[in-house]
Protein backbone atom coordinates (compact mmCIF):
# COMPACT_ATOMS: atom_id res chain seq x y z
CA UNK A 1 -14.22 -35.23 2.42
CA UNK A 2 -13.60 -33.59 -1.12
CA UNK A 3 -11.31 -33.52 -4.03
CA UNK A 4 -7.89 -31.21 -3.59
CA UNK A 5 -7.84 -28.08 -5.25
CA UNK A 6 -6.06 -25.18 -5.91
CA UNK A 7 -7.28 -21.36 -6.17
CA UNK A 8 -5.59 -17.99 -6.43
CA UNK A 9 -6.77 -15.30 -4.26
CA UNK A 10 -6.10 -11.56 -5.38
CA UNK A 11 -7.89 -8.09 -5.17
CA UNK A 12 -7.41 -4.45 -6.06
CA UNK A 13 -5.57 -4.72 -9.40
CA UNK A 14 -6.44 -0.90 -9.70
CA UNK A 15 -5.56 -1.43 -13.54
CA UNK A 16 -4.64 1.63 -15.73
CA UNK A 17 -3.78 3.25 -12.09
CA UNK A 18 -2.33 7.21 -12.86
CA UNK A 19 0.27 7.20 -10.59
CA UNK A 20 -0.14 10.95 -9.57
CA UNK A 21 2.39 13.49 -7.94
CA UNK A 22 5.53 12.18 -10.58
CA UNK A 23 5.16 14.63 -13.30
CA UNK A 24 8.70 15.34 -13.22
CA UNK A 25 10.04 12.24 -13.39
CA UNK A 26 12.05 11.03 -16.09
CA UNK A 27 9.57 9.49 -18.96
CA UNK A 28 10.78 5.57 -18.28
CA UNK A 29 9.85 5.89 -14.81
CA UNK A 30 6.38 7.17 -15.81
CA UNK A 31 6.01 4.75 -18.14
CA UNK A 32 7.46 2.01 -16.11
CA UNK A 33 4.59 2.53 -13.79
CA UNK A 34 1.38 3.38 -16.08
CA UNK A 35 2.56 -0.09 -17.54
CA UNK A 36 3.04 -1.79 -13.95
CA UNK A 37 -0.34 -2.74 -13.24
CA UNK A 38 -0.90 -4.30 -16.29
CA UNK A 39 2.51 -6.10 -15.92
CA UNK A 40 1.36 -7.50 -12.18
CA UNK A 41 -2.04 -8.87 -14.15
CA UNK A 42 0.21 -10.19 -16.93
CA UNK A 43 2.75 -12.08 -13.83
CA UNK A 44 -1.20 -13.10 -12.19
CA UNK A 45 -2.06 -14.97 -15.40
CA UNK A 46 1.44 -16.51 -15.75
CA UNK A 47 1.37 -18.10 -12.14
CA UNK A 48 -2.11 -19.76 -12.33
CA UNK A 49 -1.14 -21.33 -15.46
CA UNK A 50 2.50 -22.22 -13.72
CA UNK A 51 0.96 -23.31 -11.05
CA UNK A 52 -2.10 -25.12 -12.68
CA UNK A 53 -4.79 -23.30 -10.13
CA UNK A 54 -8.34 -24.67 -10.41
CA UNK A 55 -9.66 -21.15 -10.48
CA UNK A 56 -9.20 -17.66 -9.38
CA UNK A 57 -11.26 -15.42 -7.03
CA UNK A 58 -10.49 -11.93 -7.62
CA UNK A 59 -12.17 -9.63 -4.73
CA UNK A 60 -12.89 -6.24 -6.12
CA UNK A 61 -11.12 -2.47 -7.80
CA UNK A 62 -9.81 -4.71 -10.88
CA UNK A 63 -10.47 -1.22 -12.43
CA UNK A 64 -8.96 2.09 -10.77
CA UNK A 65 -11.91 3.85 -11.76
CA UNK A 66 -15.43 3.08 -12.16
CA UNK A 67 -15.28 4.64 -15.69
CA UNK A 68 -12.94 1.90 -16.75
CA UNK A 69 -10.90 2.69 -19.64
CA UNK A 70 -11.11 0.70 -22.81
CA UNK A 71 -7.07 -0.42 -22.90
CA UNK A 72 -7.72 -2.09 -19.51
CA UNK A 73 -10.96 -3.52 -20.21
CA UNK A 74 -9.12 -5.04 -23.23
CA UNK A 75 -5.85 -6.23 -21.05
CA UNK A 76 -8.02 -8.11 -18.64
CA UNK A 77 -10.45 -9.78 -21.19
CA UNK A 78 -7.26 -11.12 -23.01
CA UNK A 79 -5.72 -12.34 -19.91
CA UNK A 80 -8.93 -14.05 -18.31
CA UNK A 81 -9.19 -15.65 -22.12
CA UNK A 82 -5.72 -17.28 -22.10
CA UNK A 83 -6.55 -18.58 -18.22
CA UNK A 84 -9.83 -20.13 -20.12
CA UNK A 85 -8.02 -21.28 -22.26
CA UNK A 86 -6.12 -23.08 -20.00
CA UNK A 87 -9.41 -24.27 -18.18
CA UNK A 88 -9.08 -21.63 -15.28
CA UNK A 89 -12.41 -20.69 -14.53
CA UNK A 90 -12.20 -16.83 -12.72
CA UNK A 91 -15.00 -15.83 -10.06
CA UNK A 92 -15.56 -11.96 -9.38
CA UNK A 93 -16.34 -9.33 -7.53
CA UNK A 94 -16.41 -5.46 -8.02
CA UNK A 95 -15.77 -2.58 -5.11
CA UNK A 96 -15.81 0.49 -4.67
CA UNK A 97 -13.59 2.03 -7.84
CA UNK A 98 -15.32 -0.84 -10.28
CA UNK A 99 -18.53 -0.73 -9.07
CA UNK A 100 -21.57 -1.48 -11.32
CA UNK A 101 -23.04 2.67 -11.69
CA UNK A 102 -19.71 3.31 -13.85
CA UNK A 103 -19.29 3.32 -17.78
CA UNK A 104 -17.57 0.10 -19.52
CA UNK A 105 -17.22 -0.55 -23.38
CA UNK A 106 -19.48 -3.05 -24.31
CA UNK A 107 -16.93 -6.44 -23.96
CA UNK A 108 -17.81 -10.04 -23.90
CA UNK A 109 -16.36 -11.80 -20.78
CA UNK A 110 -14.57 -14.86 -21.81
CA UNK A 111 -15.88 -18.55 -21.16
CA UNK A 112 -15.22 -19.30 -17.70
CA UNK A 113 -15.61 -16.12 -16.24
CA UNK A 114 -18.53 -15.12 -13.74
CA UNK A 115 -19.06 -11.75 -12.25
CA UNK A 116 -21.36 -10.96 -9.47
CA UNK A 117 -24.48 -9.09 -9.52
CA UNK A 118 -25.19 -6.83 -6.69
CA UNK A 119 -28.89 -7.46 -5.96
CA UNK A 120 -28.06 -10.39 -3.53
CA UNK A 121 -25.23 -13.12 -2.87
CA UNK A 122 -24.93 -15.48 -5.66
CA UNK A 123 -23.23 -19.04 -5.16
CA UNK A 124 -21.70 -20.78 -8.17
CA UNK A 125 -20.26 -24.36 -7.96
CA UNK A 126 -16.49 -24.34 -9.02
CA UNK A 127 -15.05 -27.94 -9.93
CA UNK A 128 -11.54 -29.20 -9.95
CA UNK A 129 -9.90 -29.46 -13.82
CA UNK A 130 -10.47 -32.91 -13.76
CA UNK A 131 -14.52 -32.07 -13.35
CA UNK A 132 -14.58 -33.07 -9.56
CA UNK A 133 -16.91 -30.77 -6.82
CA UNK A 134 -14.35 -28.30 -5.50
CA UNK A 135 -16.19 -26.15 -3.58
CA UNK A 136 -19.43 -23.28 -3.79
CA UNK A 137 -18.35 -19.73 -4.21
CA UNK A 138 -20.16 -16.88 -2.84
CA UNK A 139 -19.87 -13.30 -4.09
CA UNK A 140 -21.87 -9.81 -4.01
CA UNK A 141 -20.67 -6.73 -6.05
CA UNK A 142 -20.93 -3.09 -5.41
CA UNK A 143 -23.58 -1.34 -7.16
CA UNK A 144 -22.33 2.48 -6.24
CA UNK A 145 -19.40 3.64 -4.59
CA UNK A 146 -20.11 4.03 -1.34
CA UNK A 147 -21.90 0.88 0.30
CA UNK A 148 -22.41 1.29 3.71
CA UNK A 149 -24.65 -1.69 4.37
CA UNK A 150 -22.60 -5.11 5.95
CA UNK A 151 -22.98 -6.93 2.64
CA UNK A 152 -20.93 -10.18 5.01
CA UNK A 153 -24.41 -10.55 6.79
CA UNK A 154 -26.31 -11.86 3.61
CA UNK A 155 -24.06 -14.68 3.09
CA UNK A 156 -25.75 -17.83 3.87
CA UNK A 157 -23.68 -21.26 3.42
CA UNK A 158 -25.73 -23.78 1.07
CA UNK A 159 -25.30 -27.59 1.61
CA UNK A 160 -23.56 -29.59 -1.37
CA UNK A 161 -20.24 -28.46 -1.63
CA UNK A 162 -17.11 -29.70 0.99
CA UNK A 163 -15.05 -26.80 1.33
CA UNK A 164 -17.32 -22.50 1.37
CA UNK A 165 -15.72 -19.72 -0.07
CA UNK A 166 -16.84 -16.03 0.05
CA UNK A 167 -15.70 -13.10 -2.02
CA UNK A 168 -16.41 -10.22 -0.95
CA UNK A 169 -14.90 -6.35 -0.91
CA UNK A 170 -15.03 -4.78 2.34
CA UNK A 171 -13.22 -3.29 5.52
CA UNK A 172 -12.79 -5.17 8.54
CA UNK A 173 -12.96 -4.06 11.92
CA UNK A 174 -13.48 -0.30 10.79
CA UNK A 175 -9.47 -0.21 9.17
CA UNK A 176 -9.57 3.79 9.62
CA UNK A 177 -6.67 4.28 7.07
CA UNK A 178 -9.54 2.88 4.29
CA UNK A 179 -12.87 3.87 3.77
CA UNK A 180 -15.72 2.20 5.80
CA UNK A 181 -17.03 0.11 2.92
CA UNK A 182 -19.29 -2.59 3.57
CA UNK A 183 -18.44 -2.49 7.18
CA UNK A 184 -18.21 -5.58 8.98
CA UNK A 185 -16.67 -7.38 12.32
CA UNK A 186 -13.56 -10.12 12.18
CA UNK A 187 -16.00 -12.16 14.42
CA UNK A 188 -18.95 -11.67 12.23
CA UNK A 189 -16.78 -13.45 9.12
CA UNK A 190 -15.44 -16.22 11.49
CA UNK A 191 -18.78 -17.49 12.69
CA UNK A 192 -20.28 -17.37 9.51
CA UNK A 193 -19.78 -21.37 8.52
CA UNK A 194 -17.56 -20.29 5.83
CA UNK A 195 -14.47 -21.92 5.28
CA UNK A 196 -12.17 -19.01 3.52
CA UNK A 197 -12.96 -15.27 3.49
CA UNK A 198 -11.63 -14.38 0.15
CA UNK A 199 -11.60 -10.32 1.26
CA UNK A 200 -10.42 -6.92 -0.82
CA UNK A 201 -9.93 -3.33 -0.39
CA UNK A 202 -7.38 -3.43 2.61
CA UNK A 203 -3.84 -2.93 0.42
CA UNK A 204 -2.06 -4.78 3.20
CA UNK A 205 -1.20 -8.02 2.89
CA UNK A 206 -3.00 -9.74 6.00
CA UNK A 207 -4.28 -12.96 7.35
CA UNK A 208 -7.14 -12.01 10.13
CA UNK A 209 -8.23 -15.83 10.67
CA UNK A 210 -7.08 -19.28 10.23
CA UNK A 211 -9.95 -22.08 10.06
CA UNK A 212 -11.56 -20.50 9.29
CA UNK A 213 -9.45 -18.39 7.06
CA UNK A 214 -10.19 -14.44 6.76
CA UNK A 215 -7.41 -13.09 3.99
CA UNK A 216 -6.43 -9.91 2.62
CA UNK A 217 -3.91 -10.35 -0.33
CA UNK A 218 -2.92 -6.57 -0.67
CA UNK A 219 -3.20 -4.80 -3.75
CA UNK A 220 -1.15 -6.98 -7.07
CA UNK A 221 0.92 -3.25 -7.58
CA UNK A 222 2.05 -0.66 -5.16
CA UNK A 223 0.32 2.72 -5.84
CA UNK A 224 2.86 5.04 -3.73
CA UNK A 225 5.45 5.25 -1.61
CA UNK A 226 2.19 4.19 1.22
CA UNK A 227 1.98 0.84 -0.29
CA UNK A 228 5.84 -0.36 0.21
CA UNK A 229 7.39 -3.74 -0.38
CA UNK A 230 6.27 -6.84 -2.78
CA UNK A 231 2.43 -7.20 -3.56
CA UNK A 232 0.55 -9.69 -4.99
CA UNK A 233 -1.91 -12.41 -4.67
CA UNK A 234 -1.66 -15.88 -2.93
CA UNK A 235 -1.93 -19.51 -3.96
CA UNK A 236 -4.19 -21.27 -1.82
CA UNK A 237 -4.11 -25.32 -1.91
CA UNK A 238 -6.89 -27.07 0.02
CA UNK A 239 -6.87 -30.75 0.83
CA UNK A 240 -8.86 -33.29 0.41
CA UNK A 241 -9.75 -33.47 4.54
CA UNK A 242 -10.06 -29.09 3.96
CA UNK A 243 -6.65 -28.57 5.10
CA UNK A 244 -5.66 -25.01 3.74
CA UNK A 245 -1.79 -24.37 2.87
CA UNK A 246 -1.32 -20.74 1.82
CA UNK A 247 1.62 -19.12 -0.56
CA UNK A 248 2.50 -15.72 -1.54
CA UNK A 249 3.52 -14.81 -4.56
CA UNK A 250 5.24 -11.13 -5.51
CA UNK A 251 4.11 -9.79 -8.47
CA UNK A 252 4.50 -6.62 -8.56
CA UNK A 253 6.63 -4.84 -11.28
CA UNK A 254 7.75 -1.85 -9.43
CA UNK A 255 8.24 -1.85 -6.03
CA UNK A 256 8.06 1.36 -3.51
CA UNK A 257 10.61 1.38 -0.74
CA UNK A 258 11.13 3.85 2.45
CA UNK A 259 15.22 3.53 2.82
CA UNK A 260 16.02 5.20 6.20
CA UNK A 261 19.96 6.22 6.21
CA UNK A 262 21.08 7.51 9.47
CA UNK A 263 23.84 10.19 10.14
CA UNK A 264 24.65 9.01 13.44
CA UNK A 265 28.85 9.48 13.75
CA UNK A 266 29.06 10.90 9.99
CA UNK A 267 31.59 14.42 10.11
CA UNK A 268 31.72 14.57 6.28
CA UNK A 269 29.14 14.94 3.48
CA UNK A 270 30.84 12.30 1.41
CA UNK A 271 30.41 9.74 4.54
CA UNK A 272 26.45 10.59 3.68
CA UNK A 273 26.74 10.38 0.22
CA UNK A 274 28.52 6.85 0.62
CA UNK A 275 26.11 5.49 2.88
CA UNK A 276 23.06 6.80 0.57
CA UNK A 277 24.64 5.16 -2.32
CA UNK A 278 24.97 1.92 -0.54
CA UNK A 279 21.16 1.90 0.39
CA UNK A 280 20.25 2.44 -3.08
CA UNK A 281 22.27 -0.53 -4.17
CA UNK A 282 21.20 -2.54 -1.55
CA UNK A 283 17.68 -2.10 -2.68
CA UNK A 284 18.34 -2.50 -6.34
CA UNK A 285 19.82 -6.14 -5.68
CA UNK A 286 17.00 -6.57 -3.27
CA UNK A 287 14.30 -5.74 -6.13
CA UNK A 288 15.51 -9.24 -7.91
CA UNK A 289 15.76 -7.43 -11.62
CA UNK A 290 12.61 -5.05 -10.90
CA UNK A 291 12.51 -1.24 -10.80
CA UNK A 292 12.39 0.74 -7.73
CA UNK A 293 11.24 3.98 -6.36
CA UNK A 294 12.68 4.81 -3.19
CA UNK A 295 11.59 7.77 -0.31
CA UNK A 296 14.53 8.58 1.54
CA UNK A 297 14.60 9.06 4.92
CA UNK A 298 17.76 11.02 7.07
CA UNK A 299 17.44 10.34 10.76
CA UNK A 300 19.96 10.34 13.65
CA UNK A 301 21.98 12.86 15.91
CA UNK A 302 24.94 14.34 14.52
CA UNK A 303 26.96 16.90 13.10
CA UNK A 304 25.79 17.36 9.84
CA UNK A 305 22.15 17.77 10.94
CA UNK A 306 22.34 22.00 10.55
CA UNK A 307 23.55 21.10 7.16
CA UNK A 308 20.97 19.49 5.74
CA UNK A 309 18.53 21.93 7.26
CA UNK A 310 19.86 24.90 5.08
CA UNK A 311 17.41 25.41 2.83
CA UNK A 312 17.38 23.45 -0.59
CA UNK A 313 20.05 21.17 0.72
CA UNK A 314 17.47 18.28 0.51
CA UNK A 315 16.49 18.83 -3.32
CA UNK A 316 20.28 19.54 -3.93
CA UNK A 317 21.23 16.19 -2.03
CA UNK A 318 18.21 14.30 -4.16
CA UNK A 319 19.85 15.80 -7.41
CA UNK A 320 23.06 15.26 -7.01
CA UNK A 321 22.39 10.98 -6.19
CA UNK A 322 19.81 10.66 -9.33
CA UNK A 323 22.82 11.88 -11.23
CA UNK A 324 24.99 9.45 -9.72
CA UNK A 325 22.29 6.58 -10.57
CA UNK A 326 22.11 4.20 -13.46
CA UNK A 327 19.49 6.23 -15.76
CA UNK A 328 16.09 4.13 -16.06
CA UNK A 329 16.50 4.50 -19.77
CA UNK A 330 19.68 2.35 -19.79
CA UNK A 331 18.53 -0.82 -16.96
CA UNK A 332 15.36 -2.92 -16.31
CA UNK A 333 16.41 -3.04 -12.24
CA UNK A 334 16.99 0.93 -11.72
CA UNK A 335 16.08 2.45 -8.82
CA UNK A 336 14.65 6.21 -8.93
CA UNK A 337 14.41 8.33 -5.71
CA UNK A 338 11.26 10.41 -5.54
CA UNK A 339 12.16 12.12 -2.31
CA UNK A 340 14.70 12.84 0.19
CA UNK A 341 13.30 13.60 3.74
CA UNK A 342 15.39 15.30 6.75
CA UNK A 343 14.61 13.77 9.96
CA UNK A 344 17.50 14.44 12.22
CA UNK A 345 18.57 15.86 14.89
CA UNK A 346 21.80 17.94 16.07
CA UNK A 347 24.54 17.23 18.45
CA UNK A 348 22.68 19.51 20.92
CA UNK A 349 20.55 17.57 23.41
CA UNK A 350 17.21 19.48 24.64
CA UNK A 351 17.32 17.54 28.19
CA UNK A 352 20.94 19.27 28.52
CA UNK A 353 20.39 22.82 27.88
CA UNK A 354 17.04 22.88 29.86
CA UNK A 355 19.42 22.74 32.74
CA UNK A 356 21.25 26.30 31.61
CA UNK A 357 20.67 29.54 32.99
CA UNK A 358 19.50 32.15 30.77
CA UNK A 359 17.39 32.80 27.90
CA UNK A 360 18.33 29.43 25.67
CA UNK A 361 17.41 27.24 28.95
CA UNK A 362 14.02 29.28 29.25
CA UNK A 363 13.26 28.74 25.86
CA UNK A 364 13.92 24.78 26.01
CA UNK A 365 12.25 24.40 29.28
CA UNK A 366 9.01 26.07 27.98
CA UNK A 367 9.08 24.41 24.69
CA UNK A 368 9.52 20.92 26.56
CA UNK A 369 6.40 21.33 28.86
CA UNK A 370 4.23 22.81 25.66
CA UNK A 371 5.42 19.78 23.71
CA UNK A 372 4.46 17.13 26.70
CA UNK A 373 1.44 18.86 26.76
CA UNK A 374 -1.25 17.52 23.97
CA UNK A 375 -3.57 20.54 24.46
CA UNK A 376 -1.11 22.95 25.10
CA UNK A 377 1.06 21.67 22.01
CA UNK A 378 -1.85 21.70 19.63
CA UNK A 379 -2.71 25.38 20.54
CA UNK A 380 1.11 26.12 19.96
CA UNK A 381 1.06 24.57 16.72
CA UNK A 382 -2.39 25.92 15.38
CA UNK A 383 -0.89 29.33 15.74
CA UNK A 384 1.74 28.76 14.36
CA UNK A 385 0.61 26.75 11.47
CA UNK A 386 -2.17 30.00 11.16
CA UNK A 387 -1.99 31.58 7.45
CA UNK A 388 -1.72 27.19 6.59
CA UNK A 389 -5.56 26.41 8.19
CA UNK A 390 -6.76 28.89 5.90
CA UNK A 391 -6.90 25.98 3.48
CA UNK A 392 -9.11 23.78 3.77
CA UNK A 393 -7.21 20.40 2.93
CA UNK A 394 -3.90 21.62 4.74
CA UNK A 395 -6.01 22.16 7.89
CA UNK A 396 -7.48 18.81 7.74
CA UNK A 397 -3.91 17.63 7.22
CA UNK A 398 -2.81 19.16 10.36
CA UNK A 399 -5.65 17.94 12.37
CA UNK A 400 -5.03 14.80 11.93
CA UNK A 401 -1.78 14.33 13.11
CA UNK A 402 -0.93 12.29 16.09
CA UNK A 403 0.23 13.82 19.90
CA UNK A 404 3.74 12.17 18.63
CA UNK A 405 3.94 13.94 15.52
CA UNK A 406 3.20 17.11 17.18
CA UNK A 407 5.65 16.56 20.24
CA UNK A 408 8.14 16.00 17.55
CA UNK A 409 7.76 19.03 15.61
CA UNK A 410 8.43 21.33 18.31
CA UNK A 411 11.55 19.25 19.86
CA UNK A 412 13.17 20.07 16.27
CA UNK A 413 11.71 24.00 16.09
CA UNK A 414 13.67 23.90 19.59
CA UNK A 415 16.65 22.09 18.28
CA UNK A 416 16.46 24.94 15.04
CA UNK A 417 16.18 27.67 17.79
CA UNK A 418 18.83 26.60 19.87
CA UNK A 419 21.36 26.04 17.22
CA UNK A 420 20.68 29.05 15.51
CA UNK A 421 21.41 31.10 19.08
CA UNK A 422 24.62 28.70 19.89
CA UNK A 423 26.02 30.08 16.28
CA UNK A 424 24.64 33.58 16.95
CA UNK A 425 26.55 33.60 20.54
CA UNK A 426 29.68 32.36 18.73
CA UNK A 427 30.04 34.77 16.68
């Protein structure tokens, strides 16, 4: 039996983050998001003191590069101060973007804050505000970039605490959509002795365990339209019998949304332009008073689908609603779409015109058993896609997509085809 406490759990701040591929966005939406990170750490600091946490863990990539720069070296020393201030002691580790080999000004970390080495695991004992044994904390830092050693095997529980924590930066189970940092298994973690895995890197918001508890918070600010929905870090209350009660708590300042608007019975472009303003709005009320960047997504079967594949009708559509928006210069809650993606399909179904005679039921039936095909529909494609593997990144690009995506892309070259010969017969 121990005292009750209360800790916050968060990871991959990723402060001063560059938000690539927006250069033409309007100024307040770049701005908006160079300043969102620090805003998320600026919401962090507000809920510990709100919610009167004994201390924070934070798990690694406070920085988004390893060359930190000096305005968020500055933001985080004057947040972690006030949290002293408040007697909130914070515990950390670095990762892979923060790791010890970069550059940093030459700061003073406020009292109450403890940083890792990376020569070995380190325990500290963290007490309760009231001076009471809370529990030991456990941490190990990154010392380059890429550490491919399982770091969660040198953890070693010491005696004279009630309630184990480790901190530590690292992929679990081989994620393959992040890189294979300190590599380690879920079953590793759980047999470990340790009461609460307090994990980063993963951007996800995820809960591998429960008693005991392996935890990914996500990232505190979405980078991209990859990392959709709220982020943020979670308040963790243990009891006095080590009874864990979790909450998450949104912090993020802009949030990235995929809005999929289907054309399914629509004969009329302003039917589409309706329904696309409606999902906008819907996700502006849903962003409860913060910005919003949105990827649009047009799916469905219906008649306007050779419409929108004329060429430039997607950037035209895309223009044509940020017009029609509240400007970001004029509201706190706007909502900005970066893109506008054509996914649909036309009123002409594949399965039926296989069964014609003629050249347009050749062509289907062909193009279905190439598609159902992996080998056959990756050979189809590579040619294809020939003057695009010249480069180097593109052809990695294309490799990697799955049997689906490929299947997919010829059952709409198909659709294209067919359409194009049903107008040319018309005629």
């Amino acid at each position: 039996m121990g005292a009750a406490f209360t800790f916050i759990h968060a990871a991959d701040l990723h402060l001063d983050s560059p938000f690539k591929g927006l250069s033409k966005a309007p100024s307040a939406v770049r701005e908006r998001l160079r300043e969102s990170t620090f805003a998320a750490l600026r919401r962090l600091g507000e809920l510990a003191a709100r919610e009167r946490v004994d201390f924070i863990v934070l798990a690694g990539d406070l920085f988004d590069a390893a060359d930190r720069s000096l305005r968020a070296q500055l933001r985080l020393q004057h947040v972690l101060g006030d949290l002293a201030g408040h007697g909130i002691r914070t515990y950390i580790v670095t990762g892979n973007h923060d790791h010890e080999g970069g550059t940093q000004a030459k700061l003073d970390w406020p009292d109450g804050v403890h940083v890792f080495g990376s020569s070995q695991v380190e325990c500290r004992a963290a007490l309760t505000r009231g001076g009471e044994s809370a529990a030991h904390i456990y941490g190990i830092s990154y010392p380059t970039r890429a550490v491919g050693d399982n770091l969660a095997l040198r953890f070693k529980k010491r005696e004279g605490a009630p309630f184990h924590i480790a901190v530590l930066h690292a992929n679990v189970n081989g994620d393959p959509a992040h890189d294979d940092y300190a590599p380690c298994r879920l079953e590793e973690l759980a047999a470990s002795g340790f009461d609460y895995w307090a994990l980063g890197h993963v951007h996800d918001r995820r809960v591998l365990s429960e008693y005991p508890h392996v935890v990914y918070p996500g990232n505190l600010q979405g980078r991209s339209v990859r990392e959709t929905g709220g982020k943020g870090a979670y308040v963790v209350s243990v009891s006095a019998s080590g009874r864990v009660d979790m909450q998450f708590h949104d912090l993020a300042d802009v949030l990235w949304r995929e809005i999929a608007v289907s054309i399914d019975g629509m004969e009329r472009e302003q039917q589409l332009q309706e329904a696309l303003l409606d999902a906008l709005e819907e996700a502006r009320r849903a962003s409860a008073g913060r910005a919003t960047i949105a990827r649009l997504r047009l799916e469905g079967r219906g008649a306007l689908h050779e419409r929108l594949m004329r060429a430039e009708a997607a950037e035209e559509w895309l223009e044509g609603l940020r017009e029609s928006l509240t400007p970001p210069e004029e509201a706190d809650d706007w909502v900005w779409p970066e893109s506008l993606h054509v996914r649909t399909a036309g009123e002409l179904r594949l399965e039926r015109a296989a069964e014609e005679d003629g050249f347009l039921g050749e062509l289907v039936r062909r193009g279905m058993l190439e598609a159902a095909d992996p080998e056959a529909a990756k050979a189809l494609l590579d040619e294809a896609a020939a003057p695009l593997r010249k480069q180097p990144r593109l052809r990695q690009w294309l490799d990697s997509r799955s049997r689906e995506e490929r299947e997919q892309w010829i059952r709409r070259a198909m659709e294209l085809s067919a359409s194009l010969l049903r107008d040319e017969d018309a005629k």
